[in-house]
PDB file of N, CA and C in Angstrom:
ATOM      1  N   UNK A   1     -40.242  29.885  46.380  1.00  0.00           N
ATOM      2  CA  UNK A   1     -39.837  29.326  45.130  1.00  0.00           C
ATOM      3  C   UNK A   1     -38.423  28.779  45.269  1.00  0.00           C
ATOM      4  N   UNK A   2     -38.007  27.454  44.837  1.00  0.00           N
ATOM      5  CA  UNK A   2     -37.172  27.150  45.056  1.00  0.00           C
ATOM      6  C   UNK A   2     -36.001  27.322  44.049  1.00  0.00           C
ATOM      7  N   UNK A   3     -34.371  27.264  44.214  1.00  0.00           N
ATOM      8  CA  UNK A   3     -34.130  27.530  42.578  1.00  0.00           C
ATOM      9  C   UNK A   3     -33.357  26.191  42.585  1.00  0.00           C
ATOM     10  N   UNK A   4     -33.056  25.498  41.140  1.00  0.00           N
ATOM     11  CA  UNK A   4     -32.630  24.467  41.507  1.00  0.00           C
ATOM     12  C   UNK A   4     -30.898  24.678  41.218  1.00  0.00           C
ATOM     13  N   UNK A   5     -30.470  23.411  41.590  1.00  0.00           N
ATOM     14  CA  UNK A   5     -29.085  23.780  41.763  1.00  0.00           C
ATOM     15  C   UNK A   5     -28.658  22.917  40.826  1.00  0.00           C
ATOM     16  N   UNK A   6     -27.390  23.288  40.390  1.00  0.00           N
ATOM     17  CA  UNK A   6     -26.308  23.036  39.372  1.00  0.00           C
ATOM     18  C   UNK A   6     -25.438  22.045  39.453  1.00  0.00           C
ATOM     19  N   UNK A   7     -24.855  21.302  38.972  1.00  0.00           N
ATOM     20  CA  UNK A   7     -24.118  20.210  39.074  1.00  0.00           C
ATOM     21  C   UNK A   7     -24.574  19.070  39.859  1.00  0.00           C
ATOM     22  N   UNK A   8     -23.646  17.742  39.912  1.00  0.00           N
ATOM     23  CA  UNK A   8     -23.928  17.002  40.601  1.00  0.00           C
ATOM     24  C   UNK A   8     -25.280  16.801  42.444  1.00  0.00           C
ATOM     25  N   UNK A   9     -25.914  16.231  42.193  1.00  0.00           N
ATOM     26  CA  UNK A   9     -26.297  16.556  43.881  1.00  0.00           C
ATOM     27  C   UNK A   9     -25.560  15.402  44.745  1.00  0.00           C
ATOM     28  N   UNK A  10     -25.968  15.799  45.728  1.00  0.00           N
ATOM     29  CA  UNK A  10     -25.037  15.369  47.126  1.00  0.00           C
ATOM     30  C   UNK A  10     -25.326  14.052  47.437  1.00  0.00           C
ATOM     31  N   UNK A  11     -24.182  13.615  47.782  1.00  0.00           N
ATOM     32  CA  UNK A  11     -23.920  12.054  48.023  1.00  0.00           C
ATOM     33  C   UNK A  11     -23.836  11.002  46.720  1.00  0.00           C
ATOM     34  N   UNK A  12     -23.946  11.496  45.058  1.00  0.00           N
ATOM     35  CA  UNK A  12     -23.827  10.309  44.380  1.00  0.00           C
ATOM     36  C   UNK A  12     -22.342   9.984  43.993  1.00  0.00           C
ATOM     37  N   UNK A  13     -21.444  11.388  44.594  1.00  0.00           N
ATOM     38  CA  UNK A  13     -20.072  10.598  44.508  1.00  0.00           C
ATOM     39  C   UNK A  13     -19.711   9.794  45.823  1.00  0.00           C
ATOM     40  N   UNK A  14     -19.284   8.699  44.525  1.00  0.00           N
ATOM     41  CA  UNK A  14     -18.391   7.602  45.374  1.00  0.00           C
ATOM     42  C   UNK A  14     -17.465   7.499  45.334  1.00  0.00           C
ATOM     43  N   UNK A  15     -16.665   7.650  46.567  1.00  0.00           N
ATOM     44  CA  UNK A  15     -14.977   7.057  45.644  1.00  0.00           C
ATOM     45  C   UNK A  15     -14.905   5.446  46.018  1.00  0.00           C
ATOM     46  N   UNK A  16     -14.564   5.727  44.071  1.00  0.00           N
ATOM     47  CA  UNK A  16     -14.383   3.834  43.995  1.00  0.00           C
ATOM     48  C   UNK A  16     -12.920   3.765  43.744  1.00  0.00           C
ATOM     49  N   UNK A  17     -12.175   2.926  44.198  1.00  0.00           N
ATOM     50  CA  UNK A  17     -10.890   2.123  44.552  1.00  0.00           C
ATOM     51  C   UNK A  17     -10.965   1.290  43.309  1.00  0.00           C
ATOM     52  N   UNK A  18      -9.452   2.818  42.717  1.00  0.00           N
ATOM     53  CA  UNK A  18      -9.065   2.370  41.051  1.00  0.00           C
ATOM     54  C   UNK A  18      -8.383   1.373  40.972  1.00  0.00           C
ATOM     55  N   UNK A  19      -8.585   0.281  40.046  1.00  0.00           N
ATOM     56  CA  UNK A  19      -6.951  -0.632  39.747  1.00  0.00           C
ATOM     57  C   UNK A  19      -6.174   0.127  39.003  1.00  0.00           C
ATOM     58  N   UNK A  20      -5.134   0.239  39.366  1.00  0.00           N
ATOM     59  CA  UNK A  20      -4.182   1.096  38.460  1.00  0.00           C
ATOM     60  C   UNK A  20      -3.983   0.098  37.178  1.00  0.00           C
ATOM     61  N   UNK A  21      -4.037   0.843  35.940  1.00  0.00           N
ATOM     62  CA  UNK A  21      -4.172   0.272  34.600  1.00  0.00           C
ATOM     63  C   UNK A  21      -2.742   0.887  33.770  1.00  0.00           C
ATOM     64  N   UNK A  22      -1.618  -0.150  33.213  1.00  0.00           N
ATOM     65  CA  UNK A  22      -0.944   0.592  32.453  1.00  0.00           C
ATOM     66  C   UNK A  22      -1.106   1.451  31.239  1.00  0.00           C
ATOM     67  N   UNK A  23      -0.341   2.016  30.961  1.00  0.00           N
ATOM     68  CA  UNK A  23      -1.057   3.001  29.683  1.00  0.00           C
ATOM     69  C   UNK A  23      -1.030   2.614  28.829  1.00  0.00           C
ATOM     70  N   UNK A  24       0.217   1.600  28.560  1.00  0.00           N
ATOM     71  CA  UNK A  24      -0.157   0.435  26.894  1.00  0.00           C
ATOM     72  C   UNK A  24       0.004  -0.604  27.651  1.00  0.00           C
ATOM     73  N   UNK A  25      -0.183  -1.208  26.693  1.00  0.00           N
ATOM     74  CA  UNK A  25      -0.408  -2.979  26.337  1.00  0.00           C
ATOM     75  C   UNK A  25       1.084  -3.693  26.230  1.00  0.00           C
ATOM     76  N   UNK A  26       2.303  -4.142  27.048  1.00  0.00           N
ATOM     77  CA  UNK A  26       3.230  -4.515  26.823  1.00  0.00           C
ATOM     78  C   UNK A  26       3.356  -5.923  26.576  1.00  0.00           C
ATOM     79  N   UNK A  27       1.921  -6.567  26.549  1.00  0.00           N
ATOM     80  CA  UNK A  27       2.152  -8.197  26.582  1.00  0.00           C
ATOM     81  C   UNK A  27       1.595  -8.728  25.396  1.00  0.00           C
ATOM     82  N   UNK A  28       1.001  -7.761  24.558  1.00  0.00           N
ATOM     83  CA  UNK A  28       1.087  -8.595  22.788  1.00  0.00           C
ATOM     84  C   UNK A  28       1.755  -7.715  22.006  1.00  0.00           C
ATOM     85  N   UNK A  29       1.326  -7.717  20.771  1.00  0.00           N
ATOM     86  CA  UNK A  29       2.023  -6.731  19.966  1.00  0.00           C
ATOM     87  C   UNK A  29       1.723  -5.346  19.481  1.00  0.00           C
ATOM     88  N   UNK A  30       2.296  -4.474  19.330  1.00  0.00           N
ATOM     89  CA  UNK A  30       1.706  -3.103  18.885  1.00  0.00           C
ATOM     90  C   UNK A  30       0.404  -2.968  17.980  1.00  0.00           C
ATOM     91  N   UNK A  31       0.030  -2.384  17.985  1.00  0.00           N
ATOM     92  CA  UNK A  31      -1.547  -1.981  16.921  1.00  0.00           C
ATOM     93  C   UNK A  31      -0.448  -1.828  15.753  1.00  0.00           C
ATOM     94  N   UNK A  32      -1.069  -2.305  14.641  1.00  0.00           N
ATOM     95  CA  UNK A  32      -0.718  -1.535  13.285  1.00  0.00           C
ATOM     96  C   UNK A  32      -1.781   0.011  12.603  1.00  0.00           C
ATOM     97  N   UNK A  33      -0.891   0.748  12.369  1.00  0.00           N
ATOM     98  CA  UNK A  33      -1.411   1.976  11.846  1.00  0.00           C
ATOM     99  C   UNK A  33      -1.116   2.057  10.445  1.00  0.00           C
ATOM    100  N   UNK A  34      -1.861   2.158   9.321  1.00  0.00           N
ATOM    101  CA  UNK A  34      -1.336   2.569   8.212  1.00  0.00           C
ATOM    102  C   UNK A  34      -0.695   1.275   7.184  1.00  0.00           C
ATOM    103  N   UNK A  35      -0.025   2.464   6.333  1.00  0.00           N
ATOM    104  CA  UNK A  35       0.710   1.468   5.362  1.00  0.00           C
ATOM    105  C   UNK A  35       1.740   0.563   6.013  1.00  0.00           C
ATOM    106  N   UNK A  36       2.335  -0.469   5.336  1.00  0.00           N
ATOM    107  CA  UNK A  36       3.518  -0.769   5.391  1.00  0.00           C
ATOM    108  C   UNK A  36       5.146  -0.444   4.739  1.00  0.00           C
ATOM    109  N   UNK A  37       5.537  -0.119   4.973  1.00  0.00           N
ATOM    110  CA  UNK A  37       6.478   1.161   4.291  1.00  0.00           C
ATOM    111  C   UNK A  37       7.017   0.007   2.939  1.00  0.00           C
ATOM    112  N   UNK A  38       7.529   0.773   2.281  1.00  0.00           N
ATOM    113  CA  UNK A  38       7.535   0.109   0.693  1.00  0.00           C
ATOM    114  C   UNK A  38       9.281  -0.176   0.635  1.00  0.00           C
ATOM    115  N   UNK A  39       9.796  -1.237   0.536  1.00  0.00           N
ATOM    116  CA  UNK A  39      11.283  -1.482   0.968  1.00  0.00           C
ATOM    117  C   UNK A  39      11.742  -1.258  -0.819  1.00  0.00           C
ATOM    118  N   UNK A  40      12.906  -0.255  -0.599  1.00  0.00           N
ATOM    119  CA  UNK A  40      13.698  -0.272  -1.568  1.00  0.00           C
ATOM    120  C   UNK A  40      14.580  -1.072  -2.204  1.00  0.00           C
ATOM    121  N   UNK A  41      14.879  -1.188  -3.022  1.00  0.00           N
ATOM    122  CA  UNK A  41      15.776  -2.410  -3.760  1.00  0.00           C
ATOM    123  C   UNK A  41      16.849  -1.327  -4.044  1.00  0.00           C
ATOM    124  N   UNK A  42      18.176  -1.431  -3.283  1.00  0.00           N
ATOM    125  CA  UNK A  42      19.367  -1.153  -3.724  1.00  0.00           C
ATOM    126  C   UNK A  42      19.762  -1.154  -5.519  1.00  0.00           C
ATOM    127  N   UNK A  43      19.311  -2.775  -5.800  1.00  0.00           N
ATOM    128  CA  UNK A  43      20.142  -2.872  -6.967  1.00  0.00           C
ATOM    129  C   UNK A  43      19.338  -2.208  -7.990  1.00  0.00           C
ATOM    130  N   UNK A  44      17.464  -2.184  -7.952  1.00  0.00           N
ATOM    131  CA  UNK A  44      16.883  -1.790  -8.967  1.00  0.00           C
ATOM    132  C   UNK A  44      17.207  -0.231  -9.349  1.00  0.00           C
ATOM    133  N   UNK A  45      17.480   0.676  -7.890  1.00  0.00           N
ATOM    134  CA  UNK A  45      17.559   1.583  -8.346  1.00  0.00           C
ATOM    135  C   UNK A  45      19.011   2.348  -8.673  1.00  0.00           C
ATOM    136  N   UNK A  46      19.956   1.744  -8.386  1.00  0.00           N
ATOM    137  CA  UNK A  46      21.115   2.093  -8.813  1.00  0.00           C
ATOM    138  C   UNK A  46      21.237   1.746 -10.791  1.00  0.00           C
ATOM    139  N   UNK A  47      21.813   3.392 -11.148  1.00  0.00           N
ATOM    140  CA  UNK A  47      21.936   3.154 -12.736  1.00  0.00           C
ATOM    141  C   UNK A  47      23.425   3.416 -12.769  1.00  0.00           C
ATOM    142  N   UNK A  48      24.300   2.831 -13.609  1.00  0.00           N
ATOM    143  CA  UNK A  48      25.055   3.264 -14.185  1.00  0.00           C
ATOM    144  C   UNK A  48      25.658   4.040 -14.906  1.00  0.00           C
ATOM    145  N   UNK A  49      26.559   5.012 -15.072  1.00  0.00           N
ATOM    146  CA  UNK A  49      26.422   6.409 -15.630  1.00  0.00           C
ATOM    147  C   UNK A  49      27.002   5.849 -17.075  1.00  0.00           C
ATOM    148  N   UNK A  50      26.222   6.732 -18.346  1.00  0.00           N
ATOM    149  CA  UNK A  50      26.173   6.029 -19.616  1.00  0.00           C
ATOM    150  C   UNK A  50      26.893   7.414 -20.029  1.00  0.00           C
ATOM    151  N   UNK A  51      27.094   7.677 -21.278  1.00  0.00           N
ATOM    152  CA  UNK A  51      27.022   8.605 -22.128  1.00  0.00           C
ATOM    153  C   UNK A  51      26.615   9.033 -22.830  1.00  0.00           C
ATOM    154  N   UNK A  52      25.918   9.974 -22.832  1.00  0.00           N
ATOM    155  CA  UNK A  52      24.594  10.681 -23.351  1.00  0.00           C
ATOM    156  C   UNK A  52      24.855  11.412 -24.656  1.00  0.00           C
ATOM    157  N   UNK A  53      25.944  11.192 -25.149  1.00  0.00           N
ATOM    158  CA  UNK A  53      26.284  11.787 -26.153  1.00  0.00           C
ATOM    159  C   UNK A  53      27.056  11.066 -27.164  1.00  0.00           C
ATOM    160  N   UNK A  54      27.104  11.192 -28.516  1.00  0.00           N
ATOM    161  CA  UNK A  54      27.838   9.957 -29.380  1.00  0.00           C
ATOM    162  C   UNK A  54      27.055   9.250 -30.046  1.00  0.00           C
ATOM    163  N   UNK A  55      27.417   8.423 -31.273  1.00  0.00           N
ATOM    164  CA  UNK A  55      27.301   7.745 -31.870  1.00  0.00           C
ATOM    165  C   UNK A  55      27.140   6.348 -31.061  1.00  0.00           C
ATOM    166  N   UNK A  56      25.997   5.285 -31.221  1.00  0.00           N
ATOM    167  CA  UNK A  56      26.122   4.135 -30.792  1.00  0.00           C
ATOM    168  C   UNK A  56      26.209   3.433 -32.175  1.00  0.00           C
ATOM    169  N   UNK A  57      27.104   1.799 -32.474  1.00  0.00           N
ATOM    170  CA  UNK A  57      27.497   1.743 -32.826  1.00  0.00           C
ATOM    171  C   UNK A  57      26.975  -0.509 -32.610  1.00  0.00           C
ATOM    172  N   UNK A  58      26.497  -0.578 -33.998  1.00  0.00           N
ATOM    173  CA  UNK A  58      26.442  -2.258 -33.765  1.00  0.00           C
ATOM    174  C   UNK A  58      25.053  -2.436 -35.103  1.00  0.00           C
ATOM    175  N   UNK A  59      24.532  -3.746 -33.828  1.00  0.00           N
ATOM    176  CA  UNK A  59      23.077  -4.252 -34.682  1.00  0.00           C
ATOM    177  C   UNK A  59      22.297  -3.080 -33.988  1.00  0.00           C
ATOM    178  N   UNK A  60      21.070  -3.267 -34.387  1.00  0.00           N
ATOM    179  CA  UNK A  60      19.657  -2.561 -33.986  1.00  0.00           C
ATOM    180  C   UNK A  60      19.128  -2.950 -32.997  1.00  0.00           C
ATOM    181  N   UNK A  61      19.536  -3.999 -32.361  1.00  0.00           N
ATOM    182  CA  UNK A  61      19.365  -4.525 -30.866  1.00  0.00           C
ATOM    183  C   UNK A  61      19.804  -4.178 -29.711  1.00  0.00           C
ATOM    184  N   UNK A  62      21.699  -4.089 -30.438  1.00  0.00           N
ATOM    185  CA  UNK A  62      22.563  -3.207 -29.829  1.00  0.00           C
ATOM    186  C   UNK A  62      22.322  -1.487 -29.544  1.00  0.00           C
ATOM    187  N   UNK A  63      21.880  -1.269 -30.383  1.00  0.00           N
ATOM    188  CA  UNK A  63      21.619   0.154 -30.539  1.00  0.00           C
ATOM    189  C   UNK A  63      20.574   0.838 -29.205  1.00  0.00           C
ATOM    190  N   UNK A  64      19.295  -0.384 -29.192  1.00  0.00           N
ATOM    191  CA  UNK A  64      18.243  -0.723 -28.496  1.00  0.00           C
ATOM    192  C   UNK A  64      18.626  -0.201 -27.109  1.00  0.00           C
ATOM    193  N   UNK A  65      19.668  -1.563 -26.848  1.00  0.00           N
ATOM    194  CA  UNK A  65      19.935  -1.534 -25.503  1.00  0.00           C
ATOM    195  C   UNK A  65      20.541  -0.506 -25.053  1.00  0.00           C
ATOM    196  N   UNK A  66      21.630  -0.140 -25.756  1.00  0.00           N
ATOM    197  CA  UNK A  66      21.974   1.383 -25.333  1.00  0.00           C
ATOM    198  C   UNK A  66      21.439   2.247 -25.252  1.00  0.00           C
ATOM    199  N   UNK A  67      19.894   2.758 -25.947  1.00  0.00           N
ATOM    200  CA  UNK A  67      19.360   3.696 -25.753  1.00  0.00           C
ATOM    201  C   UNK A  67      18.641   3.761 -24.500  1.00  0.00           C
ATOM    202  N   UNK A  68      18.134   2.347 -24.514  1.00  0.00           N
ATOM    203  CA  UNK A  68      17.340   1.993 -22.322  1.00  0.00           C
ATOM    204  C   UNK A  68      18.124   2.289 -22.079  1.00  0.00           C
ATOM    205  N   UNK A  69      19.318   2.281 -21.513  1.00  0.00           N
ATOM    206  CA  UNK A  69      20.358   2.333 -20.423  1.00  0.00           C
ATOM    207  C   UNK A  69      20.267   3.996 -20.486  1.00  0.00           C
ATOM    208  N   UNK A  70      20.580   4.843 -21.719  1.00  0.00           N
ATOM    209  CA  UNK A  70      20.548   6.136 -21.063  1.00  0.00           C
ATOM    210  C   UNK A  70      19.105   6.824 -21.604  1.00  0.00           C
ATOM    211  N   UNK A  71      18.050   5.938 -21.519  1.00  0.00           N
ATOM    212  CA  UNK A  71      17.038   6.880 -21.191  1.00  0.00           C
ATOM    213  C   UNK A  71      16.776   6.180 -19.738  1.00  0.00           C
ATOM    214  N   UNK A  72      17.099   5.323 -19.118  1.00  0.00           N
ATOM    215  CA  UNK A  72      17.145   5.053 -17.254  1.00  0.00           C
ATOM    216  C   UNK A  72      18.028   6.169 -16.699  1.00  0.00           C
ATOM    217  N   UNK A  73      19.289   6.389 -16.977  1.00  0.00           N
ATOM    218  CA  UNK A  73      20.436   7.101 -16.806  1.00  0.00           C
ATOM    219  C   UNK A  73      19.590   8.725 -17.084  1.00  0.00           C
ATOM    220  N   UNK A  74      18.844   9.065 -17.815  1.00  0.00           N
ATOM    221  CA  UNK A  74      18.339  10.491 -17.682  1.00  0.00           C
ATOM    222  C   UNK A  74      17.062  10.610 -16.890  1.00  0.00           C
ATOM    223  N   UNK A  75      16.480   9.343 -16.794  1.00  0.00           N
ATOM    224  CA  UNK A  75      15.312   9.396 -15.767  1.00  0.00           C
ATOM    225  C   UNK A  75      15.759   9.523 -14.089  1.00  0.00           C
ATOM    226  N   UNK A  76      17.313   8.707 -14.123  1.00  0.00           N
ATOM    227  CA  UNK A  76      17.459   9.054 -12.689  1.00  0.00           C
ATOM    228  C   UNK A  76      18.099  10.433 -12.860  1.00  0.00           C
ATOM    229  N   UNK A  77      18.973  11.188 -13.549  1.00  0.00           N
ATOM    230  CA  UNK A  77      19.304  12.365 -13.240  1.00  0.00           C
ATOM    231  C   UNK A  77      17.998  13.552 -13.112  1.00  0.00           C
ATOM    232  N   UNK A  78      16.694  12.912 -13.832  1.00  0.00           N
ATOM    233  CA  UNK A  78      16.091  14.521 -13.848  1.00  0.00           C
ATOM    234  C   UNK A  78      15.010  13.927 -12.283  1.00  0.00           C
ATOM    235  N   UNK A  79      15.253  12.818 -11.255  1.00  0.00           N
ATOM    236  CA  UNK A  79      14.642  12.726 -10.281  1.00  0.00           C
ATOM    237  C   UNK A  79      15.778  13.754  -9.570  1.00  0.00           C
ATOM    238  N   UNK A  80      16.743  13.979  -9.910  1.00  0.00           N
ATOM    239  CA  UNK A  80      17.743  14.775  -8.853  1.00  0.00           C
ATOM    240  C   UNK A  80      17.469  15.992  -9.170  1.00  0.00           C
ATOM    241  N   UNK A  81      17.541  15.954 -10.922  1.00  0.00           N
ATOM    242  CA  UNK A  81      17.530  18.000 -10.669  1.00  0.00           C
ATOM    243  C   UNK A  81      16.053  17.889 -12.063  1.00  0.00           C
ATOM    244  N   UNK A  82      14.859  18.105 -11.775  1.00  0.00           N
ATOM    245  CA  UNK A  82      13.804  18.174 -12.745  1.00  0.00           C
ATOM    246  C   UNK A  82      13.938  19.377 -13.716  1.00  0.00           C
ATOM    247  N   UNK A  83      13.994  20.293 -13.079  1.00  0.00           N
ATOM    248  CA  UNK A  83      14.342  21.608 -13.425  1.00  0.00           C
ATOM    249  C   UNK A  83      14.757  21.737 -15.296  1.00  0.00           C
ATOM    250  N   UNK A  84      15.660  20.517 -15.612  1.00  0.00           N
ATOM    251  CA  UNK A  84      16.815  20.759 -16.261  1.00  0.00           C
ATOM    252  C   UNK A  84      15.450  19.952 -17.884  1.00  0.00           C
ATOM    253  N   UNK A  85      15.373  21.343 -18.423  1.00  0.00           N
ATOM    254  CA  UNK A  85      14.447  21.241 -19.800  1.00  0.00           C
ATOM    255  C   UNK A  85      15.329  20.448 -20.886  1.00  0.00           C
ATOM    256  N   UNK A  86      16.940  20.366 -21.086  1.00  0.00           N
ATOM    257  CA  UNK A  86      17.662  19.564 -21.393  1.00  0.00           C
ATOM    258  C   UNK A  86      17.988  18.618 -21.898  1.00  0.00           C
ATOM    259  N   UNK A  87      18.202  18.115 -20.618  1.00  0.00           N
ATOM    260  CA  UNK A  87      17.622  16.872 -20.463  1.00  0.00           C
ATOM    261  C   UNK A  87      16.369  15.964 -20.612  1.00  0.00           C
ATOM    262  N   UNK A  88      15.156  17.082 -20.292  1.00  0.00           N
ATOM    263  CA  UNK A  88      13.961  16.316 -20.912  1.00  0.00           C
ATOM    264  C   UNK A  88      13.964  16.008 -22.323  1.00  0.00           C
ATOM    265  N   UNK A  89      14.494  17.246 -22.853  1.00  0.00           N
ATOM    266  CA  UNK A  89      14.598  17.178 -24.941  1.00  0.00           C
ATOM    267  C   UNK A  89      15.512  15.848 -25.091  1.00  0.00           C
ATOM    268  N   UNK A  90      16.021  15.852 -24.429  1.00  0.00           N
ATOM    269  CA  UNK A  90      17.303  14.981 -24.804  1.00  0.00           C
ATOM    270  C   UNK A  90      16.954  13.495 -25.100  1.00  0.00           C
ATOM    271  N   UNK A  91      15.734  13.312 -23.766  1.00  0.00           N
ATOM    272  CA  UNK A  91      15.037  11.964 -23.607  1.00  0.00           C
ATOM    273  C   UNK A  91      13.746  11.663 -24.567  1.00  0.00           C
ATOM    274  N   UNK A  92      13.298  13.168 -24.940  1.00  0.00           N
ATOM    275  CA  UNK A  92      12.144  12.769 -25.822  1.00  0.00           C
ATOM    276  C   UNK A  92      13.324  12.346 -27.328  1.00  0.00           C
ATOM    277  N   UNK A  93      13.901  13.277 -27.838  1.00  0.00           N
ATOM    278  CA  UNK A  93      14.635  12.465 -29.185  1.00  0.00           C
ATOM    279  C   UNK A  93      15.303  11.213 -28.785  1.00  0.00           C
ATOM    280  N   UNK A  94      15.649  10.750 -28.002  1.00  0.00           N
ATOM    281  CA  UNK A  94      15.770   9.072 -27.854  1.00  0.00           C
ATOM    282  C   UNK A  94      15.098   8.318 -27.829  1.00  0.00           C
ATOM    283  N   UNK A  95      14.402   8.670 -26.969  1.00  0.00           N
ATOM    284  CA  UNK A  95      12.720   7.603 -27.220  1.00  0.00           C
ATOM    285  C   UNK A  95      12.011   7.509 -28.566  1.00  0.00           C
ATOM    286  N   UNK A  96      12.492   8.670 -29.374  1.00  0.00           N
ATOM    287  CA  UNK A  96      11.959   8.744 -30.585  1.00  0.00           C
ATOM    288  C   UNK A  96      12.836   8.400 -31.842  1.00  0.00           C
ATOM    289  N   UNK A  97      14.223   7.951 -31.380  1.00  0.00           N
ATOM    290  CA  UNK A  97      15.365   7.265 -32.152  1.00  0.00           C
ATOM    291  C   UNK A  97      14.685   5.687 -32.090  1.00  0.00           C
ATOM    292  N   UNK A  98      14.389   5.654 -30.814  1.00  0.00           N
ATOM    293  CA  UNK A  98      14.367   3.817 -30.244  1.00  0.00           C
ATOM    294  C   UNK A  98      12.867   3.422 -30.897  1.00  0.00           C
ATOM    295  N   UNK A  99      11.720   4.504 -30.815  1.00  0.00           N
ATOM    296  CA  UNK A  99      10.797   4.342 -31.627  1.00  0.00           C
ATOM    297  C   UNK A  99      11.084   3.641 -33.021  1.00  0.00           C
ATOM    298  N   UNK A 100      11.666   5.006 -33.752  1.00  0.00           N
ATOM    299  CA  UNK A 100      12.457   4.292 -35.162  1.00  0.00           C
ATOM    300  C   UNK A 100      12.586   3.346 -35.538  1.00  0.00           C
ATOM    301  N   UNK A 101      13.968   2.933 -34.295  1.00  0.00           N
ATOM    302  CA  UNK A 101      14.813   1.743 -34.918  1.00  0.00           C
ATOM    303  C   UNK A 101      13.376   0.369 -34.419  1.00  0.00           C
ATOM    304  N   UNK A 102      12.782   0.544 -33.490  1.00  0.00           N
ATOM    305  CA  UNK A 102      11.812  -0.796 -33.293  1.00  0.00           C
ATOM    306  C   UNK A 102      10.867  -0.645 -34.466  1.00  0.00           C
ATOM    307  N   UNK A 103      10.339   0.250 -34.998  1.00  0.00           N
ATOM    308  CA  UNK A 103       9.134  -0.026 -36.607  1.00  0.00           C
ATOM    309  C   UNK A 103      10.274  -0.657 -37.537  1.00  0.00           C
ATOM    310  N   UNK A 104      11.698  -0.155 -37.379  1.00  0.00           N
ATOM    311  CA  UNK A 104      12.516  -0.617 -38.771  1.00  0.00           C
ATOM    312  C   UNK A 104      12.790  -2.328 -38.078  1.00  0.00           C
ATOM    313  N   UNK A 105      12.580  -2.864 -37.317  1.00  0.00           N
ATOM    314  CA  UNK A 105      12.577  -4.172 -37.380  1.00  0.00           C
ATOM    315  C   UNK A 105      11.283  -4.961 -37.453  1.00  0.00           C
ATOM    316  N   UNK A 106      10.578  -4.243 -36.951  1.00  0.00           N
ATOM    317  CA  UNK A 106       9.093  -5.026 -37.235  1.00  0.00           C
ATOM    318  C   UNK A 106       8.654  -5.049 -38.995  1.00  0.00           C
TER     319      UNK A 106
END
């Protein structure tokens, strides 16, 4: 009884004479993977520091604009510290001043 044997049988290796192949591709351009990273705008995200406290003082337009500026001005502080419950109150009664004053002109 014969037993049979394991692996390769004899004589089907050849040695074949490799071209050596580099490991990348240096003569076009890289593969793209993925996203393209999302470029920041310096100016959009820089705010100006307002004062969050006080009387504003004019027309209802005026009033307007001052209230965007520091509800931007509390949106970038609570990306730094979220934590701060505060500050969230602070932004909901403004938004709800600016509410106001926009029904009292419509």
């Amino acid at each position: 009884m014969e037993t049979k044997r394991r692996g390769r049988p004899p004589g089907s290796f050849k040695k074949v004479k490799e071209v050596e192949k580099p490991m990348f591709d240096v003569s076009g351009t890289p593969k793209k993977r993925g996203r393209k990273a999302i470029e920041k705008l310096e100016s959009a995200s820089f705010v100006a520091e307002v004062p969050l406290e006080g009387e504003i003082e004019g027309t209802a337009s005026d009033k307007l604009k001052n209230l965007a500026k520091q509800v931007k001005y509390m949106d970038f502080l609570l990306d730094k510290e979220p934590y701060r419950i505060d500050i969230r109150l602070k932004k909901s009664e403004t938004i709800s001043r600016m509410c106001f004053l926009i029904e009292g002109l419509a």
